[in-house]
PDB file of N, CA and C in Angstrom:
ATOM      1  N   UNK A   1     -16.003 -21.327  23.620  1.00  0.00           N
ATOM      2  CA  UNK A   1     -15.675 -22.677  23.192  1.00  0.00           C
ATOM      3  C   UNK A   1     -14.791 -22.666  21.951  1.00  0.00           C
ATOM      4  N   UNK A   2     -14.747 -21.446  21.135  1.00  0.00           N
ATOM      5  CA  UNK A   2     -14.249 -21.545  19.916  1.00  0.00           C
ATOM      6  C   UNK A   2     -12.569 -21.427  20.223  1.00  0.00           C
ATOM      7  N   UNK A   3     -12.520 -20.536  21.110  1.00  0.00           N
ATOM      8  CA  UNK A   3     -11.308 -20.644  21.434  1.00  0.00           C
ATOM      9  C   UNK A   3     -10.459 -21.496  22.078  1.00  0.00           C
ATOM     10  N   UNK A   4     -11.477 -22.131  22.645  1.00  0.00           N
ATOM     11  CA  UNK A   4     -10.387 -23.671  23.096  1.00  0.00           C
ATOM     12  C   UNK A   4     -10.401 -24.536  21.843  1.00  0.00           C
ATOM     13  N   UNK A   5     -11.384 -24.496  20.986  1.00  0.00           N
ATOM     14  CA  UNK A   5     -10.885 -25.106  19.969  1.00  0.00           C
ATOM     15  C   UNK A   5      -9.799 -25.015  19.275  1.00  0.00           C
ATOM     16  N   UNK A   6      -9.478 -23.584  18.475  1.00  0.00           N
ATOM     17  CA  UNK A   6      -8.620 -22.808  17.968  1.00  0.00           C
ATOM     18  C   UNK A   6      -7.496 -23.636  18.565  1.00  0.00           C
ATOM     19  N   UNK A   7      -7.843 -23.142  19.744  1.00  0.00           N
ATOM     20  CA  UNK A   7      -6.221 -23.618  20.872  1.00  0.00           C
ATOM     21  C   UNK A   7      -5.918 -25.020  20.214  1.00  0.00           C
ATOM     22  N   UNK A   8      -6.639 -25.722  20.711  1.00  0.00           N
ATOM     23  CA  UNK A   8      -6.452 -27.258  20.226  1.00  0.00           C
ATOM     24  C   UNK A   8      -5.972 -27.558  18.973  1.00  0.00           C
ATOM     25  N   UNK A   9      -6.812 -26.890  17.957  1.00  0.00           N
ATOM     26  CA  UNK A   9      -6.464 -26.931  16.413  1.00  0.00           C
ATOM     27  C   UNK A   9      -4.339 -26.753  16.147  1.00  0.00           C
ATOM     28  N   UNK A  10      -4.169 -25.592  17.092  1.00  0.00           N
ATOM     29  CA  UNK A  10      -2.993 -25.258  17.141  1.00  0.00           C
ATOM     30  C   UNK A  10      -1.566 -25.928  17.575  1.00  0.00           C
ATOM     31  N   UNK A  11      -2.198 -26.624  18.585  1.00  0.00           N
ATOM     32  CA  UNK A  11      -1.516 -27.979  19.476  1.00  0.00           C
ATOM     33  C   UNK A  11      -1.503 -28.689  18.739  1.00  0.00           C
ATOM     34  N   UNK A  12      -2.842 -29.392  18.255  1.00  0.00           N
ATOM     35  CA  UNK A  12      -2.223 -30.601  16.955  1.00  0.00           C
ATOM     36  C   UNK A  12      -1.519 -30.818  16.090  1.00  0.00           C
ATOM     37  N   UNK A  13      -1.845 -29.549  15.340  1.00  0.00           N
ATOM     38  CA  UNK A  13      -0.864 -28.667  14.119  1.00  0.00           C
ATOM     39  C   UNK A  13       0.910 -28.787  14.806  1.00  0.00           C
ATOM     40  N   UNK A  14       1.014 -27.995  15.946  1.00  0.00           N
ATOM     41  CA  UNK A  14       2.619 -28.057  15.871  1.00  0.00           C
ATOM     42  C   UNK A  14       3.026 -29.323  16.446  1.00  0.00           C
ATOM     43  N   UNK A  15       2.580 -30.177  16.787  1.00  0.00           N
ATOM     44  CA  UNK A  15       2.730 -31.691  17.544  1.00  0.00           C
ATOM     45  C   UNK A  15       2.573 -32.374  16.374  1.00  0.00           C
ATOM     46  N   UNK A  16       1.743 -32.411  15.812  1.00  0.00           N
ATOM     47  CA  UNK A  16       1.497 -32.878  14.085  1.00  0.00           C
ATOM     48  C   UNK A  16       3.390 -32.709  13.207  1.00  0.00           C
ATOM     49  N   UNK A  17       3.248 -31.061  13.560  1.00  0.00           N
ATOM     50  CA  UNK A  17       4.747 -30.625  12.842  1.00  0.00           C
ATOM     51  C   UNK A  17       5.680 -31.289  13.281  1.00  0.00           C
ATOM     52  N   UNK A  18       6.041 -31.380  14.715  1.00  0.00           N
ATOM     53  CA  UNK A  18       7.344 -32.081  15.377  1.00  0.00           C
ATOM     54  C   UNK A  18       7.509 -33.533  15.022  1.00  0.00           C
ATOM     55  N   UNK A  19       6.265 -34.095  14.650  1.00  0.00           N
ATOM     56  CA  UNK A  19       6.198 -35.584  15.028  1.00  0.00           C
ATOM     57  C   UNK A  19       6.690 -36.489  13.135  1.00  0.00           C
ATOM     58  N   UNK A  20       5.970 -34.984  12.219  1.00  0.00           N
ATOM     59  CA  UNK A  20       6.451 -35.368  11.082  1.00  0.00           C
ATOM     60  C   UNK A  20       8.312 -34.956  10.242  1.00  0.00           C
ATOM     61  N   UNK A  21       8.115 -33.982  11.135  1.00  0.00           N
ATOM     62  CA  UNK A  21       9.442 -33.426  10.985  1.00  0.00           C
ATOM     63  C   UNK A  21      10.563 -34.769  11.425  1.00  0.00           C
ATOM     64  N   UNK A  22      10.206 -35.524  12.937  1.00  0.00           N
ATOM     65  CA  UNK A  22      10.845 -36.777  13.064  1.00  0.00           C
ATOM     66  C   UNK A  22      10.776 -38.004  12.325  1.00  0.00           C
ATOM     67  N   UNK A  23      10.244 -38.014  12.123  1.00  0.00           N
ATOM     68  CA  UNK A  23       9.648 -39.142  11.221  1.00  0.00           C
ATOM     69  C   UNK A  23      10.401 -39.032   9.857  1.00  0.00           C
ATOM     70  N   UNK A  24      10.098 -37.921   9.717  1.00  0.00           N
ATOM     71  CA  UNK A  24      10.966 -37.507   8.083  1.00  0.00           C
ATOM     72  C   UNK A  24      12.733 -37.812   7.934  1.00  0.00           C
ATOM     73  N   UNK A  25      12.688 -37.494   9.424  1.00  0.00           N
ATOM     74  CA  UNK A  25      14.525 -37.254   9.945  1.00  0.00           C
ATOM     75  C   UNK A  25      14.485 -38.867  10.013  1.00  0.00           C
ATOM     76  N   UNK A  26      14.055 -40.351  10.415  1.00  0.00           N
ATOM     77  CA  UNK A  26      14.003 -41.473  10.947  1.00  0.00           C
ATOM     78  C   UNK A  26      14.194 -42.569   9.249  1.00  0.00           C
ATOM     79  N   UNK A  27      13.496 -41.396   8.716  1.00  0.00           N
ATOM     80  CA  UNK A  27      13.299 -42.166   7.584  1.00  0.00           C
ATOM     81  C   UNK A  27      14.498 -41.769   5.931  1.00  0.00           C
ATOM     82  N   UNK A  28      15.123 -40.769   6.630  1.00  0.00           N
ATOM     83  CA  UNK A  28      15.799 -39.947   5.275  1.00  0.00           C
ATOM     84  C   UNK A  28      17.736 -40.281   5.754  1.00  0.00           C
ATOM     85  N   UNK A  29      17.615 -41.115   7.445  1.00  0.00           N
ATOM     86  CA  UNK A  29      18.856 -40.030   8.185  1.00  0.00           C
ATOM     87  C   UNK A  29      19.703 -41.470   7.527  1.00  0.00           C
ATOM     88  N   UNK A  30      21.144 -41.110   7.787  1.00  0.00           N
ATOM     89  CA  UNK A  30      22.506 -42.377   7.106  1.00  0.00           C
ATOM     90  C   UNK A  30      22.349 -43.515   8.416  1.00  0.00           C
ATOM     91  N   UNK A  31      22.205 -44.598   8.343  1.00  0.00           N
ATOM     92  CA  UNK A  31      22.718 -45.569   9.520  1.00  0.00           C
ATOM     93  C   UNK A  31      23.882 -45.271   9.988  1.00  0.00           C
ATOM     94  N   UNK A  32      24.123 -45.267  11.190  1.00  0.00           N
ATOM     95  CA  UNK A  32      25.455 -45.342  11.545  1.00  0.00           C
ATOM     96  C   UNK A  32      26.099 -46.358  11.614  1.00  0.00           C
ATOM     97  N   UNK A  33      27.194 -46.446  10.511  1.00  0.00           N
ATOM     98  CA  UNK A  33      28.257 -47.621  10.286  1.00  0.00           C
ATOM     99  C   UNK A  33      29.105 -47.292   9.844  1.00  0.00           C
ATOM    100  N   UNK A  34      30.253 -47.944   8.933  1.00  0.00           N
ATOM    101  CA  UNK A  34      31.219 -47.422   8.581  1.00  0.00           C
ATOM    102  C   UNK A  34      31.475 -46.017   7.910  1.00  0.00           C
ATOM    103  N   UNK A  35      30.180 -45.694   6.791  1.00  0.00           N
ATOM    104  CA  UNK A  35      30.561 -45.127   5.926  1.00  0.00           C
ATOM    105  C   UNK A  35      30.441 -43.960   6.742  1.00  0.00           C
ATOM    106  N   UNK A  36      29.309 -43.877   7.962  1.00  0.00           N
ATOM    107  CA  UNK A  36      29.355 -42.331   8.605  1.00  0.00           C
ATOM    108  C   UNK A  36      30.359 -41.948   9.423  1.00  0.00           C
ATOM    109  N   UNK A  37      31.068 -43.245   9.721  1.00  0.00           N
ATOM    110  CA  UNK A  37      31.532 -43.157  11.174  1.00  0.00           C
ATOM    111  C   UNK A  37      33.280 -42.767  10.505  1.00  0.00           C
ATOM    112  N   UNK A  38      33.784 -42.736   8.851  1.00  0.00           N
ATOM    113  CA  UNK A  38      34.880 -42.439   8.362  1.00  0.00           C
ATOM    114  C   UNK A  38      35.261 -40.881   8.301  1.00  0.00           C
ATOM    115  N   UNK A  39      36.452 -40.417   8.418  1.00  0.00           N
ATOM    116  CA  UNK A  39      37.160 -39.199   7.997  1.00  0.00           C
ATOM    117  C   UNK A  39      36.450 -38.819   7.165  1.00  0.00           C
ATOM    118  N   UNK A  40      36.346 -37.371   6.914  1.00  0.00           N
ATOM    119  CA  UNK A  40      35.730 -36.593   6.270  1.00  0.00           C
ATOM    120  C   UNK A  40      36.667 -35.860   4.680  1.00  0.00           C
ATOM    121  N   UNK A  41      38.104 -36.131   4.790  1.00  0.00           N
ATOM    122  CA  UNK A  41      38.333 -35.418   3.842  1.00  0.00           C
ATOM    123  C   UNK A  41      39.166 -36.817   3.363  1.00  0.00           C
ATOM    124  N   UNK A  42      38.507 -37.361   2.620  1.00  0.00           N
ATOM    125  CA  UNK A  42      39.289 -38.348   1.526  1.00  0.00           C
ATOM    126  C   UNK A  42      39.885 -39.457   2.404  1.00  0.00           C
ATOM    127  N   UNK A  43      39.318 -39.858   3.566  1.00  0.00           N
ATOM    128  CA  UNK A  43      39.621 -40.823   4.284  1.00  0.00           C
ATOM    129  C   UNK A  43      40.968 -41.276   4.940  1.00  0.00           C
ATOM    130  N   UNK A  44      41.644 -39.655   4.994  1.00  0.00           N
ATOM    131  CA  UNK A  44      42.770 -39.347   5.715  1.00  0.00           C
ATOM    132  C   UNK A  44      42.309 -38.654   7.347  1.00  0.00           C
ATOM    133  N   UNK A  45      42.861 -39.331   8.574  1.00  0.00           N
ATOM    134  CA  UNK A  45      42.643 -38.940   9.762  1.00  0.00           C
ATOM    135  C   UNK A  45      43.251 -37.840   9.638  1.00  0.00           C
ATOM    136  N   UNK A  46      42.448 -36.880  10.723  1.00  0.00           N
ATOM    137  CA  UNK A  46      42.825 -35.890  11.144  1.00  0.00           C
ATOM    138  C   UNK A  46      43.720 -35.487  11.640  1.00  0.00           C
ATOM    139  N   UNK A  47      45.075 -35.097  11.437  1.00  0.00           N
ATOM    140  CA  UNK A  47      46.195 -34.859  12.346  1.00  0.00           C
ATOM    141  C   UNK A  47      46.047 -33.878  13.898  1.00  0.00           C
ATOM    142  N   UNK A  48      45.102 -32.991  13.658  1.00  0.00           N
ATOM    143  CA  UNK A  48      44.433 -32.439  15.074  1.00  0.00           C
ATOM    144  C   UNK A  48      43.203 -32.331  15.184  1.00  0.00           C
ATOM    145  N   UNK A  49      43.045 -31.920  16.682  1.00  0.00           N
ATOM    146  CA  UNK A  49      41.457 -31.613  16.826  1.00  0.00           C
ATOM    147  C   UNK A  49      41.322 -30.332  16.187  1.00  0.00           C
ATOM    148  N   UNK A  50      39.758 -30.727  15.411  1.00  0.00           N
ATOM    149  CA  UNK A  50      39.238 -29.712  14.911  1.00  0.00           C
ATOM    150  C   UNK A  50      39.556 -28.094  15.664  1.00  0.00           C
ATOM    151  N   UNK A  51      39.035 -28.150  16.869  1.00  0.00           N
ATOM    152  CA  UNK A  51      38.934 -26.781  17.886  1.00  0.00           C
ATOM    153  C   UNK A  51      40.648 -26.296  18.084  1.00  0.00           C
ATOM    154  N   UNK A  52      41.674 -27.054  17.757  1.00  0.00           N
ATOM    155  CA  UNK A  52      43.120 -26.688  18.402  1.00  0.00           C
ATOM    156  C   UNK A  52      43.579 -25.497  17.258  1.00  0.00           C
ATOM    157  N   UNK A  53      42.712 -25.508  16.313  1.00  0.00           N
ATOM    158  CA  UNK A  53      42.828 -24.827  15.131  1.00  0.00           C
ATOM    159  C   UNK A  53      42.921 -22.906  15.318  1.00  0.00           C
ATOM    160  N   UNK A  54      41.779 -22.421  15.992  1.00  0.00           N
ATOM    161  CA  UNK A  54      41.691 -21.665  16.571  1.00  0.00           C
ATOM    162  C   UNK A  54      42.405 -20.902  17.716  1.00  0.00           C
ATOM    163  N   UNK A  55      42.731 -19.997  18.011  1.00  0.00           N
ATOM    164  CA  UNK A  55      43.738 -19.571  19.075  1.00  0.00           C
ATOM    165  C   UNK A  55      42.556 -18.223  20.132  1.00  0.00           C
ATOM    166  N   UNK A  56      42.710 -18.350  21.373  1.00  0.00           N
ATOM    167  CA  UNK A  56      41.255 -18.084  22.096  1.00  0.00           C
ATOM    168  C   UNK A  56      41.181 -16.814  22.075  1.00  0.00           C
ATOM    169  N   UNK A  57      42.671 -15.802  21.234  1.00  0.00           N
ATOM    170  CA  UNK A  57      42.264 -14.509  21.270  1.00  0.00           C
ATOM    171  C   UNK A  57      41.444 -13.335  20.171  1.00  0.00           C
ATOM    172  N   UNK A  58      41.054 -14.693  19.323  1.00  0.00           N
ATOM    173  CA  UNK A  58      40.034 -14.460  18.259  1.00  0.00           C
ATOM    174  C   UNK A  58      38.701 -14.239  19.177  1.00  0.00           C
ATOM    175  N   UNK A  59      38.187 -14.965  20.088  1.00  0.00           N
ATOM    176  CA  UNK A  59      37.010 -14.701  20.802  1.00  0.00           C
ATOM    177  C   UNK A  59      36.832 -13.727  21.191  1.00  0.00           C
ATOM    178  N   UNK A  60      37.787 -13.091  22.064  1.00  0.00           N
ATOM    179  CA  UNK A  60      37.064 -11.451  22.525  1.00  0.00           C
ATOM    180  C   UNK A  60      36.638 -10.680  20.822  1.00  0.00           C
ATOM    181  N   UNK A  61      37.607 -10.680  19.759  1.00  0.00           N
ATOM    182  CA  UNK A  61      37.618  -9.999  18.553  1.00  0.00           C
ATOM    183  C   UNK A  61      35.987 -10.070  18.142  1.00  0.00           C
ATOM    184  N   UNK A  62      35.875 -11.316  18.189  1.00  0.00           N
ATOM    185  CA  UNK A  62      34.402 -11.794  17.591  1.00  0.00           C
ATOM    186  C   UNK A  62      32.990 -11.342  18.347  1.00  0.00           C
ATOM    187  N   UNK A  63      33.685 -11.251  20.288  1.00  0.00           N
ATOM    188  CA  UNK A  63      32.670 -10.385  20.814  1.00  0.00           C
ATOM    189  C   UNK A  63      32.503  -8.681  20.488  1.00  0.00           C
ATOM    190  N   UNK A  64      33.571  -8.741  20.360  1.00  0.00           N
ATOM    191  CA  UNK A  64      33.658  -6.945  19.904  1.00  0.00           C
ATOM    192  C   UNK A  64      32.870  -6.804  18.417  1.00  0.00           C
ATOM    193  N   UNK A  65      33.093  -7.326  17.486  1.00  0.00           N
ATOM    194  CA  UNK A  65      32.822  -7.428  16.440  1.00  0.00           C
ATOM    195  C   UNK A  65      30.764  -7.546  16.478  1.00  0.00           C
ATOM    196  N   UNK A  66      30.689  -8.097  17.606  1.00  0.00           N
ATOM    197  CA  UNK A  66      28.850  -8.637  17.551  1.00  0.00           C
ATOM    198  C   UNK A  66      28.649  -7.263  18.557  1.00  0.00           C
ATOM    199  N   UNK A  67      29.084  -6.684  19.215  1.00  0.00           N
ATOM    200  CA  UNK A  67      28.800  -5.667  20.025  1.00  0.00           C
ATOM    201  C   UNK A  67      28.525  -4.482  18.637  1.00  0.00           C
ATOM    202  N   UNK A  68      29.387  -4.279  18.329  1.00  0.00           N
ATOM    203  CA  UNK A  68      29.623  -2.975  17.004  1.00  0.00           C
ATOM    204  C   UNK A  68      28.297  -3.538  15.818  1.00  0.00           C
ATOM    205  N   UNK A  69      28.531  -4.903  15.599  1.00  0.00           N
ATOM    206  CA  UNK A  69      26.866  -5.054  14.775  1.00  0.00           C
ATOM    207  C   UNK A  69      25.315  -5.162  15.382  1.00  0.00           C
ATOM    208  N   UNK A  70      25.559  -4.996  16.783  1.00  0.00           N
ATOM    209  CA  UNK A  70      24.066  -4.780  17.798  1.00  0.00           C
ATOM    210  C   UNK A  70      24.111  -3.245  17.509  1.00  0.00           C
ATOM    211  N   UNK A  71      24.997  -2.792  17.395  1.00  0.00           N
ATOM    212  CA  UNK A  71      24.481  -1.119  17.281  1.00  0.00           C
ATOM    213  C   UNK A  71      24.740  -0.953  16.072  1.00  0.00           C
ATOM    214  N   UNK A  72      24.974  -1.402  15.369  1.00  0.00           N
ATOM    215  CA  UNK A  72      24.376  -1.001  13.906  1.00  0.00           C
ATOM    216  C   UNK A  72      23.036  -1.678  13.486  1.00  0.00           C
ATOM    217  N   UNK A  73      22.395  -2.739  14.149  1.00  0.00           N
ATOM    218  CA  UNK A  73      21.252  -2.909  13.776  1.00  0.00           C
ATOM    219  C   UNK A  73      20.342  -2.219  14.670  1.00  0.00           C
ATOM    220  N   UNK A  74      20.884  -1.821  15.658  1.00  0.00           N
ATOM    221  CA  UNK A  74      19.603  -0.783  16.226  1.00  0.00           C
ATOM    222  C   UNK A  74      19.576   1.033  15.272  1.00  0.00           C
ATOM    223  N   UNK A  75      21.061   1.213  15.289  1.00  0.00           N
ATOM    224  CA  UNK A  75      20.698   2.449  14.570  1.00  0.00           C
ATOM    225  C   UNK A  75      20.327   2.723  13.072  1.00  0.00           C
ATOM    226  N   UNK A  76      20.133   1.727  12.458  1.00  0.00           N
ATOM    227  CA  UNK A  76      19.516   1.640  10.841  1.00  0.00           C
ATOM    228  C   UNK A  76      18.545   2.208  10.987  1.00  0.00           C
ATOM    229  N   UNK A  77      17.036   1.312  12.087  1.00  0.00           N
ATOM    230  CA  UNK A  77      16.022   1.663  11.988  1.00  0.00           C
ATOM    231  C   UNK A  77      15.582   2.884  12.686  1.00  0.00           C
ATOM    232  N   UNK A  78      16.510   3.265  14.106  1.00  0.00           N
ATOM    233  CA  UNK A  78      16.467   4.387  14.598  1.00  0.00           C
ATOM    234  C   UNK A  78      16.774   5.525  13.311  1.00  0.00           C
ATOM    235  N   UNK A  79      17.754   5.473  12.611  1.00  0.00           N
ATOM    236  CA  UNK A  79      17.518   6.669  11.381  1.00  0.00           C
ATOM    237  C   UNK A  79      16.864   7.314  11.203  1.00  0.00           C
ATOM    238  N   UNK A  80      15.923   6.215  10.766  1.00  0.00           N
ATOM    239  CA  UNK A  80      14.361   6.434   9.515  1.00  0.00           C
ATOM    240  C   UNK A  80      13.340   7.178  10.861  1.00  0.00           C
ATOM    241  N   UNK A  81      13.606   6.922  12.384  1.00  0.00           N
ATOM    242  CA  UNK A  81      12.371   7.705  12.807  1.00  0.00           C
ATOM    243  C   UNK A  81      12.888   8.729  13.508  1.00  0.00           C
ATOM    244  N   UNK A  82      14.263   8.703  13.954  1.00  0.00           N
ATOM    245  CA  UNK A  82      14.179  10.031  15.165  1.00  0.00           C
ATOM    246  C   UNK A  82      14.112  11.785  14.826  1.00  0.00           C
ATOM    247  N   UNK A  83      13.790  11.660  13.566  1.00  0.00           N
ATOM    248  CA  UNK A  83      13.071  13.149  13.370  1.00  0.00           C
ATOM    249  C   UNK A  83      12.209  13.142  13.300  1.00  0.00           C
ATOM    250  N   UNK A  84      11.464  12.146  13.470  1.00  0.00           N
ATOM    251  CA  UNK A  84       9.868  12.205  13.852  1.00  0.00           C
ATOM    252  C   UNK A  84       9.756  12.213  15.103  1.00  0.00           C
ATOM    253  N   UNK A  85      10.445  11.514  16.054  1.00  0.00           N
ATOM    254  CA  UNK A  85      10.602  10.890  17.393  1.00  0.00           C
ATOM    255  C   UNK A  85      10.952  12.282  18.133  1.00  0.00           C
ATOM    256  N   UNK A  86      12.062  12.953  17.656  1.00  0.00           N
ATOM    257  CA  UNK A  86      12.417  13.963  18.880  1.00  0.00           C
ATOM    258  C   UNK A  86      13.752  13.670  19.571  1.00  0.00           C
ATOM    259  N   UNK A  87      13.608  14.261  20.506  1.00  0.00           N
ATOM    260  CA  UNK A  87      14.985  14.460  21.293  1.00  0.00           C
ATOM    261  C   UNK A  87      15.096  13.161  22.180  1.00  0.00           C
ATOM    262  N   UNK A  88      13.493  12.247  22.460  1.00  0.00           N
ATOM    263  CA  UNK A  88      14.124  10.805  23.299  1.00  0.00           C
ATOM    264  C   UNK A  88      14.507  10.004  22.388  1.00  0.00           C
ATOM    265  N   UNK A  89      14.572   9.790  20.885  1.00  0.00           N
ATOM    266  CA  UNK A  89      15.257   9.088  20.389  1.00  0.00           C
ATOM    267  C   UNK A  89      16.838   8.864  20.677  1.00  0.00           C
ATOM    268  N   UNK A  90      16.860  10.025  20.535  1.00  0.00           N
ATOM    269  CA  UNK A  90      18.459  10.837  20.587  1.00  0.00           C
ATOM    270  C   UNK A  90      18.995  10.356  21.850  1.00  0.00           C
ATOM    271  N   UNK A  91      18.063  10.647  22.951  1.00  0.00           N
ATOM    272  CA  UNK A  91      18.686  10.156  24.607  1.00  0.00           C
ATOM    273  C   UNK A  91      18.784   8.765  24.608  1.00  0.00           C
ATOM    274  N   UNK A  92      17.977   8.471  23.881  1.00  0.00           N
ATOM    275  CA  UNK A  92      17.497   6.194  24.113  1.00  0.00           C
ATOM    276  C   UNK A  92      18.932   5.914  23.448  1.00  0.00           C
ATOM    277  N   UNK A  93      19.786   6.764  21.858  1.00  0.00           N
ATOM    278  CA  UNK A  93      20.497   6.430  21.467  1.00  0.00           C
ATOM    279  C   UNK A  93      21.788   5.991  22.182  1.00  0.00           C
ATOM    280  N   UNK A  94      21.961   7.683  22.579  1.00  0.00           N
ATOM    281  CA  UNK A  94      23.314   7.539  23.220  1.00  0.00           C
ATOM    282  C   UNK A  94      23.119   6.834  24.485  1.00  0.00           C
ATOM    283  N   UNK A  95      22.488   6.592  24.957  1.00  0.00           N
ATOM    284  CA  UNK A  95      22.438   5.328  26.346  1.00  0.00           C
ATOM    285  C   UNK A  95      22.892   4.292  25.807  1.00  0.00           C
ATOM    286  N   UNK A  96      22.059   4.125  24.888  1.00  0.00           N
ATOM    287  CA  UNK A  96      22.481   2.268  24.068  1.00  0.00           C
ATOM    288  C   UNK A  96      24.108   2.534  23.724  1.00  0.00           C
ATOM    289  N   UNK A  97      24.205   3.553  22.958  1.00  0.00           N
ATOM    290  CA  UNK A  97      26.122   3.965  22.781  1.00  0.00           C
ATOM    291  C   UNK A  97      26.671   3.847  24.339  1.00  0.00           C
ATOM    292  N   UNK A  98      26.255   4.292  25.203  1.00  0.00           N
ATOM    293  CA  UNK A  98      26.979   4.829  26.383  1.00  0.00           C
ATOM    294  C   UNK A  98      27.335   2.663  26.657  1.00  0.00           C
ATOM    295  N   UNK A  99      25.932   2.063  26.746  1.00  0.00           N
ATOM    296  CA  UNK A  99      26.210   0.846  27.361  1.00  0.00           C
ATOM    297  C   UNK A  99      27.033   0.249  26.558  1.00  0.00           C
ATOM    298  N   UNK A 100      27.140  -0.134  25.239  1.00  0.00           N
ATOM    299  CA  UNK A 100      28.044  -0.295  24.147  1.00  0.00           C
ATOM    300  C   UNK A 100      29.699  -0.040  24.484  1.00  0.00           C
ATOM    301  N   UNK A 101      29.412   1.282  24.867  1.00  0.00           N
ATOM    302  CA  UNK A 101      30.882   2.212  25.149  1.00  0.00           C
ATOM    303  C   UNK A 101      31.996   1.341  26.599  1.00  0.00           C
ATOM    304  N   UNK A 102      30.865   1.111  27.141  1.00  0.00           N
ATOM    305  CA  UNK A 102      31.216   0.349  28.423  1.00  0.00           C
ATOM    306  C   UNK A 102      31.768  -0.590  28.033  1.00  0.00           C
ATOM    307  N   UNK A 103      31.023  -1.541  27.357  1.00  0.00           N
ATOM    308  CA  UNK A 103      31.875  -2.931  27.024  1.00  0.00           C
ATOM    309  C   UNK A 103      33.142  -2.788  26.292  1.00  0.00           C
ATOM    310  N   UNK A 104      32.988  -1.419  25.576  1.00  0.00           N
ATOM    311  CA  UNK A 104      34.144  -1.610  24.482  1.00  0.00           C
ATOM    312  C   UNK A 104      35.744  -1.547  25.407  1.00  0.00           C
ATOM    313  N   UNK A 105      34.910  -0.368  26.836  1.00  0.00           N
ATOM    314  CA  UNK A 105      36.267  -0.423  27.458  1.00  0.00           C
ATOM    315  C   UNK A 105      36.793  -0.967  28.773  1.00  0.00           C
ATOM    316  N   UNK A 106      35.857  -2.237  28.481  1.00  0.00           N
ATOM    317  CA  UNK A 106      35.975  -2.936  29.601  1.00  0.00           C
ATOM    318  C   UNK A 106      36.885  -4.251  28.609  1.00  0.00           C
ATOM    319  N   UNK A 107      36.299  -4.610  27.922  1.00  0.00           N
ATOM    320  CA  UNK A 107      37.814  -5.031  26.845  1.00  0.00           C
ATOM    321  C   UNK A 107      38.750  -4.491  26.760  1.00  0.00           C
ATOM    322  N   UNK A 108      38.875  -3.208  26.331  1.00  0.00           N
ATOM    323  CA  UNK A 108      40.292  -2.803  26.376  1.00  0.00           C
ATOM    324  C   UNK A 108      40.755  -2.472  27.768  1.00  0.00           C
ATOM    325  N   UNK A 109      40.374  -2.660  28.538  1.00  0.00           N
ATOM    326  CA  UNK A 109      41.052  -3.027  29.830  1.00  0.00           C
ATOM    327  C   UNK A 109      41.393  -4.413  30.365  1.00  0.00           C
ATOM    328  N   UNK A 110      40.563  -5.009  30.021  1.00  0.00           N
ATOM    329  CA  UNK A 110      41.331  -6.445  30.032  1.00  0.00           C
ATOM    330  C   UNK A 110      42.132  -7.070  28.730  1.00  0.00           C
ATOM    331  N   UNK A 111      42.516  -6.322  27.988  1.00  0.00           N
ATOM    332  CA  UNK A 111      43.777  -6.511  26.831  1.00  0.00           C
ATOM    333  C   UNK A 111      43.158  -7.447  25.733  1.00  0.00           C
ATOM    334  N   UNK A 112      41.409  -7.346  25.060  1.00  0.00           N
ATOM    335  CA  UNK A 112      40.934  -7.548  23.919  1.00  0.00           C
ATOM    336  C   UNK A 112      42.076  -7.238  22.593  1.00  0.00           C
ATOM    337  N   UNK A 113      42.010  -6.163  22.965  1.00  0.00           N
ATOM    338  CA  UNK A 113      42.209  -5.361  21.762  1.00  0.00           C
ATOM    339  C   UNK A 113      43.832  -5.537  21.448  1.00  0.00           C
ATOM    340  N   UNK A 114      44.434  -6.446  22.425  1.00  0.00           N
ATOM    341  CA  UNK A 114      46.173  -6.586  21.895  1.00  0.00           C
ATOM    342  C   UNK A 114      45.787  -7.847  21.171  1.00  0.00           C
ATOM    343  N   UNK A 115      46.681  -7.245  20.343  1.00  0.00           N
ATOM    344  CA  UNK A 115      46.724  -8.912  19.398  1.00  0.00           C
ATOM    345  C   UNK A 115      47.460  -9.707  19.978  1.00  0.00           C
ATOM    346  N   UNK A 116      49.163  -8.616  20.245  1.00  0.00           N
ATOM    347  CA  UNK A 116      50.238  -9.991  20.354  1.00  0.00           C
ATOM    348  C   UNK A 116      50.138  -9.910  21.395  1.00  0.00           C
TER     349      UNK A 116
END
């Protein structure tokens, strides 16, 4: 029984959380009227859309870029153990490199890596 309590206790608690968290947002947020609904930089319109700003061959860059920091956050902590770990550290590594390796040259086969 204690544990359906618990349970319950827990349900209220984050339903409790969501409901004050809204409430908080209902009661703190700007009306929408003029003053929200104006330009953002000194009440001069925007000459373009925000997004035209960007050019789409920054995106692969930025995937490459999150690929190269997934394997640096796996191998930080791999460091600190695979001389304790042994030789499957070492194999688990270079797999994760090998799959890594794949993407890198599956971009540079579809022309990531040219700028111009």
């Amino acid at each position: 029984m204690s544990a359906y309590l618990s349970l319950a206790a827990m349900l209220g608690l984050a339903v409790g959380g969501v409901l004050l968290a809204y409430l908080l947002h209902r009661r703190t947020a700007v009306a929408p009227g003029a003053v929200a609904s104006l330009p953002f930089l000194s009440g001069w319109r925007p000459a373009e859309h925000a997004l035209s700003r960007y050019e789409a061959r920054y995106y692969p860059m930025t995937l490459l870029f999150l690929a190269f920091d997934v394997e640096m956050l796996y191998m930080y902590p791999w460091a600190t153990v695979v001389a304790s770990i042994g030789t499957s550290a070492i194999v688990e590594m270079f797999v994760l490199l090998g799959v890594l390796m794949t993407g890198v040259l599956w971009a540079w086969r579809e022309g990531a890596l040219r700028w111009t």
